[in-house]
PDB file of N, CA and C in Angstrom:
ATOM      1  N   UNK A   1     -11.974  18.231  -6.776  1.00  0.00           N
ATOM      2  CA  UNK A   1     -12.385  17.067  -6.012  1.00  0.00           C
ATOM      3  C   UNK A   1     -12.500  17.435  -4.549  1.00  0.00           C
ATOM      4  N   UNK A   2     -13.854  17.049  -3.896  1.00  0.00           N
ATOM      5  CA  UNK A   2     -13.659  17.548  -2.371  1.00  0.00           C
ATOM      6  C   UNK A   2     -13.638  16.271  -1.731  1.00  0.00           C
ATOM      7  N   UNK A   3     -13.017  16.032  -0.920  1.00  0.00           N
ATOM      8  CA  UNK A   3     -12.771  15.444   0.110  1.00  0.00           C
ATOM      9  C   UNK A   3     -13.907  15.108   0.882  1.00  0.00           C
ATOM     10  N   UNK A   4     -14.183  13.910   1.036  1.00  0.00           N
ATOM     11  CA  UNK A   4     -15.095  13.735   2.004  1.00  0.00           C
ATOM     12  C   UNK A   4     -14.476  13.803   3.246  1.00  0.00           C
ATOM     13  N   UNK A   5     -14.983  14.253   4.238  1.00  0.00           N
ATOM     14  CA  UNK A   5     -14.957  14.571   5.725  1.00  0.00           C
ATOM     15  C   UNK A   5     -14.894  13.284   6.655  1.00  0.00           C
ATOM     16  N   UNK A   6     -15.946  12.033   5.763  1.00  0.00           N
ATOM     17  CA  UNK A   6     -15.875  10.695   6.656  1.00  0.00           C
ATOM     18  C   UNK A   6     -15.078   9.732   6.457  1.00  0.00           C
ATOM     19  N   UNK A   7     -14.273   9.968   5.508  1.00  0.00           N
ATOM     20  CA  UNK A   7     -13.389   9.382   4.808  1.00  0.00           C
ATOM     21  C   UNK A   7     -11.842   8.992   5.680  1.00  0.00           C
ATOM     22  N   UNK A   8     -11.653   7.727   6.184  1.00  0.00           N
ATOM     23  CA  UNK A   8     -10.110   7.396   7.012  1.00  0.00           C
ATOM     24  C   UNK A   8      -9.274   8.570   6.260  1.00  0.00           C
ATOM     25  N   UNK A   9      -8.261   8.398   7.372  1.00  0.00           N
ATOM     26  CA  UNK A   9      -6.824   8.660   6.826  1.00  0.00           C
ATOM     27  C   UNK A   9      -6.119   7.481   7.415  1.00  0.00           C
ATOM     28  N   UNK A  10      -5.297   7.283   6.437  1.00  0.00           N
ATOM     29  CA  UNK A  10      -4.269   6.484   6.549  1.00  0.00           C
ATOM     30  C   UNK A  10      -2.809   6.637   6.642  1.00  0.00           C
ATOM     31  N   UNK A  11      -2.473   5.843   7.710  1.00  0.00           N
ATOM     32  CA  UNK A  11      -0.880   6.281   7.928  1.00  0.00           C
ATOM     33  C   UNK A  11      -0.037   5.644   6.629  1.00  0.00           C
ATOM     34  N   UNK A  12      -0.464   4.647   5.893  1.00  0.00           N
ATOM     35  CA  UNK A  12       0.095   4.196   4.760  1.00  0.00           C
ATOM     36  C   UNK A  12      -0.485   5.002   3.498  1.00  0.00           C
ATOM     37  N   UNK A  13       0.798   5.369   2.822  1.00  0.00           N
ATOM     38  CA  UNK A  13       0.890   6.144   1.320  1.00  0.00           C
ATOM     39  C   UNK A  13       1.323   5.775  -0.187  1.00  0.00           C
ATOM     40  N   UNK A  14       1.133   5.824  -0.476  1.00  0.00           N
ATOM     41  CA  UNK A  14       1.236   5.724  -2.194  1.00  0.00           C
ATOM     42  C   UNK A  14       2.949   5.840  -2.150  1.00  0.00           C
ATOM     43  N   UNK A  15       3.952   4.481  -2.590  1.00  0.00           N
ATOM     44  CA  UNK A  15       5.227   4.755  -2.615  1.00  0.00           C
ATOM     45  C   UNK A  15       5.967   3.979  -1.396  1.00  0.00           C
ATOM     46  N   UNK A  16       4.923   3.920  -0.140  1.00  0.00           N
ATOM     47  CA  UNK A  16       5.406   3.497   1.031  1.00  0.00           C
ATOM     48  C   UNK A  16       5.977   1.890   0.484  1.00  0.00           C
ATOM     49  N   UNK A  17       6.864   1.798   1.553  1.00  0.00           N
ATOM     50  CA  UNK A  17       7.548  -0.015   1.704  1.00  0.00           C
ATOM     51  C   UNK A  17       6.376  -1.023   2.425  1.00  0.00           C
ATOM     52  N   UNK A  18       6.053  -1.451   2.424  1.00  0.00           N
ATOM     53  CA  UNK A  18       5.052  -2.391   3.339  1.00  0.00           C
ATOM     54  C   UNK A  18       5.305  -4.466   3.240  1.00  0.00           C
ATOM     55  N   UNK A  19       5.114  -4.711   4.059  1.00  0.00           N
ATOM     56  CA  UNK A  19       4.902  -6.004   4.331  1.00  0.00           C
ATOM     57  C   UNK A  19       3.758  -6.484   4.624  1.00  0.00           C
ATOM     58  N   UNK A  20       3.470  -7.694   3.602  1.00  0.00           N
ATOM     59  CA  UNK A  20       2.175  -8.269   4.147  1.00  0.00           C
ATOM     60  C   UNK A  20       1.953  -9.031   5.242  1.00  0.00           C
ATOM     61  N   UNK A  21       0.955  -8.706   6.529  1.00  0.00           N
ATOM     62  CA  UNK A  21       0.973  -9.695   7.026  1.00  0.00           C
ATOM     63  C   UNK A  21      -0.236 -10.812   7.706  1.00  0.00           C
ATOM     64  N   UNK A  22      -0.891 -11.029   6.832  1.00  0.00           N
ATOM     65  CA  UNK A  22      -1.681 -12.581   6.924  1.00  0.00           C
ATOM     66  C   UNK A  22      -2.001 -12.470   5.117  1.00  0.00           C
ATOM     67  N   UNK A  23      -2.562 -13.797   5.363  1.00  0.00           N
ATOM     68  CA  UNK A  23      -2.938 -14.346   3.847  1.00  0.00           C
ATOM     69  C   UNK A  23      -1.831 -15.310   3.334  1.00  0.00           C
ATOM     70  N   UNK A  24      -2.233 -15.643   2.009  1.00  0.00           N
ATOM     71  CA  UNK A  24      -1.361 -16.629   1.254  1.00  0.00           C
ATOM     72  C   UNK A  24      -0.010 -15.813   0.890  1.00  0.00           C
ATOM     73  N   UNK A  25      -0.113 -14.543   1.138  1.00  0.00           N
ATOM     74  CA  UNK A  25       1.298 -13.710   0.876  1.00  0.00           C
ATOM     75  C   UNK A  25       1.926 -13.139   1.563  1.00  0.00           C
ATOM     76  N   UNK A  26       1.730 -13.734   2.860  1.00  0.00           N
ATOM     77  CA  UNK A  26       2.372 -12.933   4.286  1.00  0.00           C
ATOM     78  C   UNK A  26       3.612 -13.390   4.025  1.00  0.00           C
ATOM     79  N   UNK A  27       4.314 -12.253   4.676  1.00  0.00           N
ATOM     80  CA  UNK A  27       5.902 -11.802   4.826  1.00  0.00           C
ATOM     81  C   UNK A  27       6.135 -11.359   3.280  1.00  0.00           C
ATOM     82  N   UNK A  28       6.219 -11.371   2.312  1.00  0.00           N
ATOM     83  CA  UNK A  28       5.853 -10.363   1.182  1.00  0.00           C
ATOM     84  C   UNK A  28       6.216  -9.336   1.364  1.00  0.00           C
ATOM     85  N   UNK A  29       7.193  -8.641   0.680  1.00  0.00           N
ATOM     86  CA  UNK A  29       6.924  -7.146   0.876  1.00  0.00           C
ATOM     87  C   UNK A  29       6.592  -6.299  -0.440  1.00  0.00           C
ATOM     88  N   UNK A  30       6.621  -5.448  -0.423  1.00  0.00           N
ATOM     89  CA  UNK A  30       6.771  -4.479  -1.661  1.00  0.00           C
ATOM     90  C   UNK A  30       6.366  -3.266  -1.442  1.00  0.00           C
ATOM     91  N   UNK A  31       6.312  -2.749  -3.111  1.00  0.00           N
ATOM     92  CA  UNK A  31       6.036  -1.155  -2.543  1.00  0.00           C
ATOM     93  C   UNK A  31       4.436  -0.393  -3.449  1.00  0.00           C
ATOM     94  N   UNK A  32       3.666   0.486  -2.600  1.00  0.00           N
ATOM     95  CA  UNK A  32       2.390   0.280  -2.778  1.00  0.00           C
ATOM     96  C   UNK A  32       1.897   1.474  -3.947  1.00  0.00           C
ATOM     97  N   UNK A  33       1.623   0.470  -4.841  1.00  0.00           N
ATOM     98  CA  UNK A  33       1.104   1.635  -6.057  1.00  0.00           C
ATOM     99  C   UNK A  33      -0.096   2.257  -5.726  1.00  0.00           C
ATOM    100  N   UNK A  34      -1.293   1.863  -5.229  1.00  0.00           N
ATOM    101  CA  UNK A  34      -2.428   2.822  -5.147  1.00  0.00           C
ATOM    102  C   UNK A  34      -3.030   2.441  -3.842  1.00  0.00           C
ATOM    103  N   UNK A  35      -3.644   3.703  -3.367  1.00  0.00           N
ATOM    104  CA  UNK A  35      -4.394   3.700  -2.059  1.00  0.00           C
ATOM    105  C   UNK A  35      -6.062   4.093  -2.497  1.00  0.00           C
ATOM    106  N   UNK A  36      -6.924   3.063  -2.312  1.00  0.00           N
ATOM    107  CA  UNK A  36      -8.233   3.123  -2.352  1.00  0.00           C
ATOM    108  C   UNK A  36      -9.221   3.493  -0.643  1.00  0.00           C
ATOM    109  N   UNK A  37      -9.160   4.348  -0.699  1.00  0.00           N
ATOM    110  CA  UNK A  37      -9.428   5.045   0.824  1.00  0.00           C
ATOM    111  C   UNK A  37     -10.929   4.723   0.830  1.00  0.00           C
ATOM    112  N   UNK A  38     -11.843   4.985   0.096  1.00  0.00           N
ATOM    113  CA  UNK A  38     -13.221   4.535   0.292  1.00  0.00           C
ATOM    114  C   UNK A  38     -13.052   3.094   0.594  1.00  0.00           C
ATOM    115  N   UNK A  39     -12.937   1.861   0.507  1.00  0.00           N
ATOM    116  CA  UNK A  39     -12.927   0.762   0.244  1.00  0.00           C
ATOM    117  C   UNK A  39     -11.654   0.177   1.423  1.00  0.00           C
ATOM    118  N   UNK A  40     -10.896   0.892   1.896  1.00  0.00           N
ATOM    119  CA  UNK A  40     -10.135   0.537   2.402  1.00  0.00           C
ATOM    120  C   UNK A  40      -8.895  -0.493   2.203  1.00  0.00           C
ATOM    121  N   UNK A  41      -8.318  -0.052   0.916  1.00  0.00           N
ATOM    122  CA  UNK A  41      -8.082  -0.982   0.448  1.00  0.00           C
ATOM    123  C   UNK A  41      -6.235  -0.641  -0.111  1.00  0.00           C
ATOM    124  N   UNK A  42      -5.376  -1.312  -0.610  1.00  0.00           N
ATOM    125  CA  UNK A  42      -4.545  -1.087  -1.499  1.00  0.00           C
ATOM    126  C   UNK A  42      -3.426  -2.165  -2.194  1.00  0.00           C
ATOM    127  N   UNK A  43      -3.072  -1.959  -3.318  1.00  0.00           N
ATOM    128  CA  UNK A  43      -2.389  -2.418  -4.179  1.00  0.00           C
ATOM    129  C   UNK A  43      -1.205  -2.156  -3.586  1.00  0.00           C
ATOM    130  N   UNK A  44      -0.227  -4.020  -3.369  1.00  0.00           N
ATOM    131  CA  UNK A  44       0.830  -3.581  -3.373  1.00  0.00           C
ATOM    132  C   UNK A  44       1.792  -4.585  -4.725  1.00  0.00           C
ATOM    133  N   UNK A  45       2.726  -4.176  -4.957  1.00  0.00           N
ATOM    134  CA  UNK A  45       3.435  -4.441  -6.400  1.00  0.00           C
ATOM    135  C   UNK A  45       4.278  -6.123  -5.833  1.00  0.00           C
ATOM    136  N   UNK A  46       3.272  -6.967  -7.156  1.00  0.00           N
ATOM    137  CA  UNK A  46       3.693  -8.599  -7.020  1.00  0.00           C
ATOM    138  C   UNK A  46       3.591  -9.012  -5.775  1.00  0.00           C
ATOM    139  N   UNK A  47       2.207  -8.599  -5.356  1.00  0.00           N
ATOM    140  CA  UNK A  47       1.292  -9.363  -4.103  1.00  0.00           C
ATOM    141  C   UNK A  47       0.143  -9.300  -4.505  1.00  0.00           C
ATOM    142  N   UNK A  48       0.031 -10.869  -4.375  1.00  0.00           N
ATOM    143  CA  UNK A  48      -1.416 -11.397  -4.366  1.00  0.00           C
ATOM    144  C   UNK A  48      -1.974 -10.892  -6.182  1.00  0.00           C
ATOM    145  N   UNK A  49      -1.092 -11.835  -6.843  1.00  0.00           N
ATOM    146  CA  UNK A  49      -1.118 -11.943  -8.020  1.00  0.00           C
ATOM    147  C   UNK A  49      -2.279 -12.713  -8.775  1.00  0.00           C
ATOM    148  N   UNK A  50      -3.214 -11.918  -9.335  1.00  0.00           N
ATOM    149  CA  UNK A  50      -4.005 -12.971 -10.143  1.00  0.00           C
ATOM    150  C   UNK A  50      -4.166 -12.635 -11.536  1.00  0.00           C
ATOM    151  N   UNK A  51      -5.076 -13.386 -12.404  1.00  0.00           N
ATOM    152  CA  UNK A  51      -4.895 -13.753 -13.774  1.00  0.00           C
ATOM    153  C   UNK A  51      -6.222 -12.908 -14.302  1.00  0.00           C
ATOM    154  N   UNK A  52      -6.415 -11.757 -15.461  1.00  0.00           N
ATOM    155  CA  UNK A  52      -7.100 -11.341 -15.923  1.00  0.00           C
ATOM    156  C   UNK A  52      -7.071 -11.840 -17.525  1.00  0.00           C
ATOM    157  N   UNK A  53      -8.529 -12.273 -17.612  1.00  0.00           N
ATOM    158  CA  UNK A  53      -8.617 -12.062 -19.571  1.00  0.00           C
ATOM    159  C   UNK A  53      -9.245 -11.433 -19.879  1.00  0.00           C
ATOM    160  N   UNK A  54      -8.434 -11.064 -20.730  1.00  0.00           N
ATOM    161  CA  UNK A  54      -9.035  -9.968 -21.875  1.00  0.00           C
ATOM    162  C   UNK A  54      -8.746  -9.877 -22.927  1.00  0.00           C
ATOM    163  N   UNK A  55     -10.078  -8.848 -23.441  1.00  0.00           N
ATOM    164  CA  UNK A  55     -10.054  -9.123 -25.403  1.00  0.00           C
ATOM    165  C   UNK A  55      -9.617  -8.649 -25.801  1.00  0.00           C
ATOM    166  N   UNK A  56      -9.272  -8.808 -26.951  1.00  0.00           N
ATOM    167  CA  UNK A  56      -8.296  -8.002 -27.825  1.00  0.00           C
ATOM    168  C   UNK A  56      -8.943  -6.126 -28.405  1.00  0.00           C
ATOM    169  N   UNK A  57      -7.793  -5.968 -27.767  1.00  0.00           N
ATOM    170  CA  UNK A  57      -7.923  -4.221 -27.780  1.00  0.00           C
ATOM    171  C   UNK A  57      -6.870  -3.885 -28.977  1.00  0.00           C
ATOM    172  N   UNK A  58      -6.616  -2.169 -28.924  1.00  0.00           N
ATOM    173  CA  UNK A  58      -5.854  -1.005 -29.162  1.00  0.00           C
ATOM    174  C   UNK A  58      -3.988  -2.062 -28.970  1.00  0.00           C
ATOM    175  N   UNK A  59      -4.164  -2.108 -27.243  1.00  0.00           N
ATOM    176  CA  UNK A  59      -2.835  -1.840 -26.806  1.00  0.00           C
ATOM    177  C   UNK A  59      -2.574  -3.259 -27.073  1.00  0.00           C
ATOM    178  N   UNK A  60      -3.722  -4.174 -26.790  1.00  0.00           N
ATOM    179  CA  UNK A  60      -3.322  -5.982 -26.589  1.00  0.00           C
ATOM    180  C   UNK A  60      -3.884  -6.726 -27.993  1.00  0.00           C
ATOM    181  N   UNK A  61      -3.402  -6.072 -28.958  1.00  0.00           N
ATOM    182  CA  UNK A  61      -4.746  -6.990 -30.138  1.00  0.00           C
ATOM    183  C   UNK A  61      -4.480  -8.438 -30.040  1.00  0.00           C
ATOM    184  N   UNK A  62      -3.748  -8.990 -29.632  1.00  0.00           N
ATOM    185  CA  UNK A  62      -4.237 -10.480 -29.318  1.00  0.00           C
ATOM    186  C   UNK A  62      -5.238 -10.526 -27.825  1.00  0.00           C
ATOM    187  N   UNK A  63      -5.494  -9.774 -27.134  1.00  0.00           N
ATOM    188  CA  UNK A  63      -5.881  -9.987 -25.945  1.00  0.00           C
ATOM    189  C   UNK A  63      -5.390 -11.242 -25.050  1.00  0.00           C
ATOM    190  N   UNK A  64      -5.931 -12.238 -24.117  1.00  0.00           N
ATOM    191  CA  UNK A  64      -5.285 -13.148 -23.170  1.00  0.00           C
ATOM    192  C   UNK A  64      -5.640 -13.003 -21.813  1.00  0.00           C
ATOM    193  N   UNK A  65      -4.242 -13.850 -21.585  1.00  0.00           N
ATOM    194  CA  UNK A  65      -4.235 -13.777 -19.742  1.00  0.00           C
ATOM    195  C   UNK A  65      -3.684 -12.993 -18.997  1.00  0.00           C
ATOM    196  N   UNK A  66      -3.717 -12.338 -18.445  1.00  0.00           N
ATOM    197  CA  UNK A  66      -2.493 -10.984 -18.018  1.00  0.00           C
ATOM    198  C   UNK A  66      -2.399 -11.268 -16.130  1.00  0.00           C
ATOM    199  N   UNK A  67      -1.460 -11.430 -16.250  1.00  0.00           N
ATOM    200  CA  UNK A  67      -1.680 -11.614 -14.766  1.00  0.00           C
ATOM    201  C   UNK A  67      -1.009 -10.059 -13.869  1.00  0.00           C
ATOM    202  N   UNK A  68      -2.080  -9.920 -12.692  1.00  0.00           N
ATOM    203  CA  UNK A  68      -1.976  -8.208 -12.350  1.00  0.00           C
ATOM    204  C   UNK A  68      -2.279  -8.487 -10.976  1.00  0.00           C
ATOM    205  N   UNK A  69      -1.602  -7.440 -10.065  1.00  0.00           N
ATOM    206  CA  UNK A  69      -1.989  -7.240  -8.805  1.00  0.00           C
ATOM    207  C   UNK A  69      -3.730  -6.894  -8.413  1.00  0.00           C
ATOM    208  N   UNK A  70      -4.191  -7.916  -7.286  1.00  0.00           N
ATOM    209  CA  UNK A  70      -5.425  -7.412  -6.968  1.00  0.00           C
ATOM    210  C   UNK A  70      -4.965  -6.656  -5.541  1.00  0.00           C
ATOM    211  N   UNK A  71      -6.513  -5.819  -5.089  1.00  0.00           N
ATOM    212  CA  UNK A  71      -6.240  -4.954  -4.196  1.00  0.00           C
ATOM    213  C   UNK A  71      -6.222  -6.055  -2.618  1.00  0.00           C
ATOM    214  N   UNK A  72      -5.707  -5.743  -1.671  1.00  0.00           N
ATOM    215  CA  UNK A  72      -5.470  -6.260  -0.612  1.00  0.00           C
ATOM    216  C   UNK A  72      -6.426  -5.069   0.717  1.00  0.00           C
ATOM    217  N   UNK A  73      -6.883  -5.342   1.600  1.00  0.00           N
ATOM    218  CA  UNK A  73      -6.931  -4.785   3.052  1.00  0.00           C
ATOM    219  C   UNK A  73      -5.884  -4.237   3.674  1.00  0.00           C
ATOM    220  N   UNK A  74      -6.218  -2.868   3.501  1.00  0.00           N
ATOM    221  CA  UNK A  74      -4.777  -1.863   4.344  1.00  0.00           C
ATOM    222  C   UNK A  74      -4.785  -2.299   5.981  1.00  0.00           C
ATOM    223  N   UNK A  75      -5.634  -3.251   6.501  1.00  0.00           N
ATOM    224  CA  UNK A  75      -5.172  -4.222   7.748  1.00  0.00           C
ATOM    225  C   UNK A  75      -4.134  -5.278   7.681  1.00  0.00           C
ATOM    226  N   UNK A  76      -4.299  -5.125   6.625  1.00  0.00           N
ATOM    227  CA  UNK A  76      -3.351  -7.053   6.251  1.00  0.00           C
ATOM    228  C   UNK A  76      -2.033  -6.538   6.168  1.00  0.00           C
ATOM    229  N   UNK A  77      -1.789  -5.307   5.981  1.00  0.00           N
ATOM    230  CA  UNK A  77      -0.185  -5.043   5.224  1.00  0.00           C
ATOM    231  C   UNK A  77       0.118  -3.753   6.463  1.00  0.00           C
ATOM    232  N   UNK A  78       1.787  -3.501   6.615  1.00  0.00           N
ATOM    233  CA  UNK A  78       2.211  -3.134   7.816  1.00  0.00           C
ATOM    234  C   UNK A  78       3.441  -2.186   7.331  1.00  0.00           C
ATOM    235  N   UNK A  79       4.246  -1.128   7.469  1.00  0.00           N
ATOM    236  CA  UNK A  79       4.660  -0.754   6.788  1.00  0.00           C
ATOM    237  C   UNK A  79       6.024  -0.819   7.292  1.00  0.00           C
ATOM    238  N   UNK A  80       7.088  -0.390   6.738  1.00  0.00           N
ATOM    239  CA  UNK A  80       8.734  -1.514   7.135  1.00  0.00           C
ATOM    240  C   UNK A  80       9.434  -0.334   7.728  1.00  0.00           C
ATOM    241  N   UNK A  81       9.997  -0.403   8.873  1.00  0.00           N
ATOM    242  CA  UNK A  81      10.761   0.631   9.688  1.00  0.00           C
ATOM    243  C   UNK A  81      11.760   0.970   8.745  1.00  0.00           C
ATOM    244  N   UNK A  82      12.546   2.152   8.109  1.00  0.00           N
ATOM    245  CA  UNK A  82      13.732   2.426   7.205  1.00  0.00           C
ATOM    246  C   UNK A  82      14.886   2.085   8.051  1.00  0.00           C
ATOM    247  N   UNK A  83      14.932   2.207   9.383  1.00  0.00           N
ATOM    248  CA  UNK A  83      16.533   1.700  10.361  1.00  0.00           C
ATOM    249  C   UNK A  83      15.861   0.125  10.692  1.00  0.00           C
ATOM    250  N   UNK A  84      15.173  -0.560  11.040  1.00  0.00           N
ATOM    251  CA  UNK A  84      15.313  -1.683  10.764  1.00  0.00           C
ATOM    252  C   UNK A  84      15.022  -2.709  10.027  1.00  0.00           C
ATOM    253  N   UNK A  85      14.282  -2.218   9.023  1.00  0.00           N
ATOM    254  CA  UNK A  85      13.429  -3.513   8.253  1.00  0.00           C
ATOM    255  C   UNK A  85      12.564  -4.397   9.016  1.00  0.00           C
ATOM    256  N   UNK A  86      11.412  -3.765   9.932  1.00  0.00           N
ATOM    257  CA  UNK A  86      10.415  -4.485  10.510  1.00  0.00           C
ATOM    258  C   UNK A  86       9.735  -4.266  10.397  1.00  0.00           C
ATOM    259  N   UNK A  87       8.433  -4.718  10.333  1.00  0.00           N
ATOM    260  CA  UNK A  87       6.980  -4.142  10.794  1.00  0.00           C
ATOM    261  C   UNK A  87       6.859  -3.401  11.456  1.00  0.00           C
ATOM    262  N   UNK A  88       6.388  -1.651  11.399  1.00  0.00           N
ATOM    263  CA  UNK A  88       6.375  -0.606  12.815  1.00  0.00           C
ATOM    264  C   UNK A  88       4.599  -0.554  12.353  1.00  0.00           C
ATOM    265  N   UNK A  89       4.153   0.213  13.386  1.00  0.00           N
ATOM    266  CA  UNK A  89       3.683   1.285  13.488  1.00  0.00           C
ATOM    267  C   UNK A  89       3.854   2.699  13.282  1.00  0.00           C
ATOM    268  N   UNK A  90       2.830   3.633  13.385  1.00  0.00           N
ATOM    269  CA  UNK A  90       3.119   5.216  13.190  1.00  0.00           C
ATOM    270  C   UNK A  90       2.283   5.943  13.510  1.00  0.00           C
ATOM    271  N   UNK A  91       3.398   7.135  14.534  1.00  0.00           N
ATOM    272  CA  UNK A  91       2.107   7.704  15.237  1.00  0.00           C
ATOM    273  C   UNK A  91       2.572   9.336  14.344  1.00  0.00           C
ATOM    274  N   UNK A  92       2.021  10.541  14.456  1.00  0.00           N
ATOM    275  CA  UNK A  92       2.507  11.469  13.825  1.00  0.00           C
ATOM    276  C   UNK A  92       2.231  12.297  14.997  1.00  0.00           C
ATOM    277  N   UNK A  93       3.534  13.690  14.544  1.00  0.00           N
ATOM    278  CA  UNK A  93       3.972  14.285  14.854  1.00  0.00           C
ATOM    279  C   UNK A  93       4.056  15.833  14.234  1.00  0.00           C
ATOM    280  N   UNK A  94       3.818  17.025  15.096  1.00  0.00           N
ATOM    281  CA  UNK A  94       3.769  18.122  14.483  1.00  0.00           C
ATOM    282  C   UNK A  94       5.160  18.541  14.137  1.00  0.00           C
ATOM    283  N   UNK A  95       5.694  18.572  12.806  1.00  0.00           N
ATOM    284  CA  UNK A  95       6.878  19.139  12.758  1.00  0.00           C
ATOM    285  C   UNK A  95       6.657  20.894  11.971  1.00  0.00           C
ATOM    286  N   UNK A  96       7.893  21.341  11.623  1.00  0.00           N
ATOM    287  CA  UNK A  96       7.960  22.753  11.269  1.00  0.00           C
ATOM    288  C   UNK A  96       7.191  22.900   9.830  1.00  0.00           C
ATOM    289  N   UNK A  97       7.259  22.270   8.530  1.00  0.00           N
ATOM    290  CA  UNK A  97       6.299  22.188   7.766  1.00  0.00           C
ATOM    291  C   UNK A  97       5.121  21.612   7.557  1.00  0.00           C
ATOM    292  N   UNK A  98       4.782  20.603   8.809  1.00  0.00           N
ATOM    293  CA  UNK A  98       3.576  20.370   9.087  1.00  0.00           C
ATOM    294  C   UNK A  98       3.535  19.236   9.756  1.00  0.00           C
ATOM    295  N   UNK A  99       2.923  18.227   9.514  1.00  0.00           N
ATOM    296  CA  UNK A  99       2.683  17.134  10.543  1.00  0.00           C
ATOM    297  C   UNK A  99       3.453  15.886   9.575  1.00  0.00           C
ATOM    298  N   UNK A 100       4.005  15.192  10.523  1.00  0.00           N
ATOM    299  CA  UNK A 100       5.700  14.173  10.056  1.00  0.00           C
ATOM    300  C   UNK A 100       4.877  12.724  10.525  1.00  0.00           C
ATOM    301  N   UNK A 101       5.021  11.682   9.847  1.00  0.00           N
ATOM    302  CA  UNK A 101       4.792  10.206  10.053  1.00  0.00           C
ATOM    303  C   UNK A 101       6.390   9.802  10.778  1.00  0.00           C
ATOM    304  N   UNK A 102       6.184   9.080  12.219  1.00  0.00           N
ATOM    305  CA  UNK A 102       7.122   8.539  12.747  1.00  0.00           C
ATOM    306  C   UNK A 102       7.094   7.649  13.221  1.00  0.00           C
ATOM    307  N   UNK A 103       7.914   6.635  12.861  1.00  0.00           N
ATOM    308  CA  UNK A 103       8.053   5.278  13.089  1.00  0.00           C
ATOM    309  C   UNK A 103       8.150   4.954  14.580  1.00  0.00           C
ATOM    310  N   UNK A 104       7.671   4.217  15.190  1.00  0.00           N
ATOM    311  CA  UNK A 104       7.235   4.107  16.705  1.00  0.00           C
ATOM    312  C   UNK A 104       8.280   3.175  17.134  1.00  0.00           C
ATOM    313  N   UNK A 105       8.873   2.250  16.186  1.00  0.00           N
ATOM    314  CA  UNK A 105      10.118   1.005  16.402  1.00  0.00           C
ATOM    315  C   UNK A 105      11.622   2.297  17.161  1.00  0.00           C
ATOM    316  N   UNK A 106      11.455   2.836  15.614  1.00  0.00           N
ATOM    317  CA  UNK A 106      13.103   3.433  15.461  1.00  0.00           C
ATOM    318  C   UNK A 106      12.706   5.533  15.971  1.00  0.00           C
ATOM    319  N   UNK A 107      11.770   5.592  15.775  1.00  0.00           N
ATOM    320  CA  UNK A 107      11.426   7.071  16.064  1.00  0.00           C
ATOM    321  C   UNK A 107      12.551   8.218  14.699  1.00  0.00           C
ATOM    322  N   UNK A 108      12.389   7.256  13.782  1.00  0.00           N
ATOM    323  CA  UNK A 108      12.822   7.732  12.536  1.00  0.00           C
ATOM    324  C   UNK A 108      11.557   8.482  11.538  1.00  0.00           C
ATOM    325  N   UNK A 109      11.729   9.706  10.739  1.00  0.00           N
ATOM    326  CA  UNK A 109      10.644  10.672  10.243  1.00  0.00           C
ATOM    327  C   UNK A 109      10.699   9.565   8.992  1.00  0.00           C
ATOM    328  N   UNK A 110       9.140   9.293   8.515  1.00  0.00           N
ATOM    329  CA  UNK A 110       9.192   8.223   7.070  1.00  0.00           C
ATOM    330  C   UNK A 110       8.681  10.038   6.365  1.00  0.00           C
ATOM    331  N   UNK A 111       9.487   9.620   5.161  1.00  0.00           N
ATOM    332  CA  UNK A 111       9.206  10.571   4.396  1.00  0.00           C
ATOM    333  C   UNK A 111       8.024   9.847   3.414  1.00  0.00           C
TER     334      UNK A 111
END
């Protein structure tokens, strides 16, 4: 897979803590299963919950309503300082194995 060149980077990662903040699910937090970088976009776990149907398959032979996370705007969501539990920012930093995400609140390394 190559990488497109025009493609953001994002200071938010797959795993990160985040808080939502605008929409019907602001102050919300959770933690973010997938990052859609073309689209700008990402899934975070039991935010902004909606209802899928579907037919009966393999895994669902009754099929139904399934209710599943839709994707959100990586603007809307903010990611949670580990020393305080707030909304930070993050600026990065060259460290000895390479370049470190650091919280701009607490100046703590987010792993």
């Amino acid at each position: 897979m190559s990488k497109n060149r025009f493609e953001p980077k994002f200071n938010i990662k797959k795993g990160d803590t985040v808080i939502v903040l605008t929409g019907n699910d602001k102050g919300k937090t959770g933690k973010v299963l997938t990052v859609f970088t073309k689209t700008s976009k990402v899934i975070v776990e039991k935010v902004k919950m909606v209802k899928k149907h579907t037919k009966p398959d393999a895994k669902n032979p009754d099929g139904g309503i399934i209710p599943m996370e839709a994707p959100i705007h990586i603007s809307n969501v903010a990611l949670i300082d580990p020393k305080s539990g707030k909304a930070t920012r993050i600026r990065r930093e060259k460290g000895e194995k390479g370049w470190n995400r650091v919280s701009i609140k607490s100046g703590e390394i987010i792993e």
